[in-house]
Protein backbone atom coordinates (compact mmCIF):
# COMPACT_ATOMS: atom_id res chain seq x y z
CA UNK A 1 18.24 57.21 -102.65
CA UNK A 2 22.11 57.25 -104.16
CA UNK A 3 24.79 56.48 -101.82
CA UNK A 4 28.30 58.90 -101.32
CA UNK A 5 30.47 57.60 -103.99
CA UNK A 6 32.90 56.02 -101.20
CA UNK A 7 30.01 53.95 -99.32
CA UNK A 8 29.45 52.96 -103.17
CA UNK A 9 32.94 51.71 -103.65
CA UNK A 10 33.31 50.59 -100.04
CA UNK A 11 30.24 48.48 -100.09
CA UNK A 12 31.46 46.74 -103.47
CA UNK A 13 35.11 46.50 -101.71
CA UNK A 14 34.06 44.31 -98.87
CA UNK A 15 31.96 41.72 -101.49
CA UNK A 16 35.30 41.91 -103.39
CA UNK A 17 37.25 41.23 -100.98
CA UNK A 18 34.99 38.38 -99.44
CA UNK A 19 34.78 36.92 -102.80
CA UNK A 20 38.99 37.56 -103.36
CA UNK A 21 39.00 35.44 -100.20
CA UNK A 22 36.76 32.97 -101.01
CA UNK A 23 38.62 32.13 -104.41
CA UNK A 24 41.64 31.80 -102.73
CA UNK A 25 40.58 29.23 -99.79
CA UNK A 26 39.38 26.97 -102.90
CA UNK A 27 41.96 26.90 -104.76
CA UNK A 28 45.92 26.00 -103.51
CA UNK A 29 48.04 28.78 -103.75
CA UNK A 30 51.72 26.71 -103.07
CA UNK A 31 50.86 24.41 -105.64
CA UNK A 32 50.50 27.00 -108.31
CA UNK A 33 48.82 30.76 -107.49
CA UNK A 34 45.94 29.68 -109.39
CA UNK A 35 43.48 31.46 -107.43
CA UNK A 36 45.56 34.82 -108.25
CA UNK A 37 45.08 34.06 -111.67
CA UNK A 38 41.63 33.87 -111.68
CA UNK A 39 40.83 36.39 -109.38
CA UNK A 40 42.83 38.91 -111.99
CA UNK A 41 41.63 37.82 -115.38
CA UNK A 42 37.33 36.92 -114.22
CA UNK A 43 38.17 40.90 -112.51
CA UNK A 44 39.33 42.22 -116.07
CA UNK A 45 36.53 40.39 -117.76
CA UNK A 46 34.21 42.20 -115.28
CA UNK A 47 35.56 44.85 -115.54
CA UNK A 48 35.77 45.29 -119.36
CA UNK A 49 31.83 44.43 -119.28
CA UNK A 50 30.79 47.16 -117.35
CA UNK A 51 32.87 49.60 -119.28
CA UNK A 52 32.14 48.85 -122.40
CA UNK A 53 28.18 48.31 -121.45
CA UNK A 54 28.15 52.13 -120.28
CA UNK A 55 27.40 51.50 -117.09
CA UNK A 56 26.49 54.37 -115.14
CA UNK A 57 29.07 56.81 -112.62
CA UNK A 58 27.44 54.51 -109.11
CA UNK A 59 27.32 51.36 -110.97
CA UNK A 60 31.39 51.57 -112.18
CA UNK A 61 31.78 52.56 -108.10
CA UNK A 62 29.95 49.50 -106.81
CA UNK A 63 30.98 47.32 -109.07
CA UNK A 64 34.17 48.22 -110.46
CA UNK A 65 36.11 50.31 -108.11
CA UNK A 66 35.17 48.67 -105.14
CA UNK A 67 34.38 44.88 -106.28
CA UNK A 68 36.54 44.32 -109.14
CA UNK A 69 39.00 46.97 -107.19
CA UNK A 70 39.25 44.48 -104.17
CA UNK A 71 38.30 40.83 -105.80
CA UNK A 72 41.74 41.82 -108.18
CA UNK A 73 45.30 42.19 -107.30
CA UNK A 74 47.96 43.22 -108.94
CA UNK A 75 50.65 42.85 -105.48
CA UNK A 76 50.13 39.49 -104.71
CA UNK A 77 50.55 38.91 -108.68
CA UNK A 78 53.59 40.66 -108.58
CA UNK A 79 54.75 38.71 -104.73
CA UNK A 80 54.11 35.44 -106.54
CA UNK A 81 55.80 35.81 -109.32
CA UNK A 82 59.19 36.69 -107.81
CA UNK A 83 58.41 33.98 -105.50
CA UNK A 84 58.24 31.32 -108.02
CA UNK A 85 61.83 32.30 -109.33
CA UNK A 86 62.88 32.94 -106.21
CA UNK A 87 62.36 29.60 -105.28
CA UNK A 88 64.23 27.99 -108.54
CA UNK A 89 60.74 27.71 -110.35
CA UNK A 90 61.85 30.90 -112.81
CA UNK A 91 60.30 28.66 -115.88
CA UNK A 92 56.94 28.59 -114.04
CA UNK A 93 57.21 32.46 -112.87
CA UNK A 94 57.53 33.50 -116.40
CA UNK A 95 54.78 31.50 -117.58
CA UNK A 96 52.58 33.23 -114.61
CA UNK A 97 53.35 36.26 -115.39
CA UNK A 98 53.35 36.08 -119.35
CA UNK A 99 49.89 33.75 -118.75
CA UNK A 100 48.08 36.56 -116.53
CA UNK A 101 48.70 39.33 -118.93
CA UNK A 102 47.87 37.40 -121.89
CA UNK A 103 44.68 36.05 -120.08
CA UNK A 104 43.62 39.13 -118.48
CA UNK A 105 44.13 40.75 -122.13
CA UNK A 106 41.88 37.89 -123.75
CA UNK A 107 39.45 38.54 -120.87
CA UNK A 108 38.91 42.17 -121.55
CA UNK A 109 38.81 41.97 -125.60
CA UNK A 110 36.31 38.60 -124.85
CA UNK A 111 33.97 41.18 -122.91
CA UNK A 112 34.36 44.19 -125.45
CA UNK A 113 33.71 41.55 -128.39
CA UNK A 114 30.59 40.10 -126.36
CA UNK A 115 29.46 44.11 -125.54
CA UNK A 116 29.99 45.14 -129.15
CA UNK A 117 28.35 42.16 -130.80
């Protein structure tokens, strides 16, 4: 039996955003948004796996629209940042935001190197 593509991607969207969730009550987001962090680049990793595994049309819905869709995010990335200059911290803002994109980057290339292999 296959599942509509949106139950596919809203079934994987509510264990992504459980698991978003769950990340971020572990970790402490005033200290440093650490949790954002690693939400974003273990999301790219995932997601680069599945892509370039071949994963099938339902599988990329499950697990990539709707969990890595949800378990990521890009706004709260974006919130943090300004909030860390915002709050005289600009030092540790750019080294969020340059840290993420290099990280997420690594992440992906990591999972194409470990697919290609």
């Amino acid at each position: 039996m296959t599942l509509p593509p949106a139950y596919l991607v809203g079934l994987g969207g509510a264990l992504g955003a459980v698991l978003r969730f769950g990340v971020g009550r572990v970790m402490d987001p005033v200290a440093f948004p650490g949790g954002t962090l690693t939400v974003n680049v273990l999301g790219s990793f995932g997601l680069g796996l599945l892509t370039f595994s071949g994963a099938g049309t339902d599988t990329i819905y499950l697990l990539g629209t709707g969990v890595c869709g949800a378990f990521t995010t890009f706004s709260t990335f974006s919130f943090e940042t300004v909030r860390l200059v915002e709050d005289g911290r600009r030092r540790d803002g750019v080294l969020y935001a340059g840290g993420t994109l290099l990280s997420a980057l690594s992440a992906i290339w990591l999972a194409w190197f470990l697919v290609a292999r």
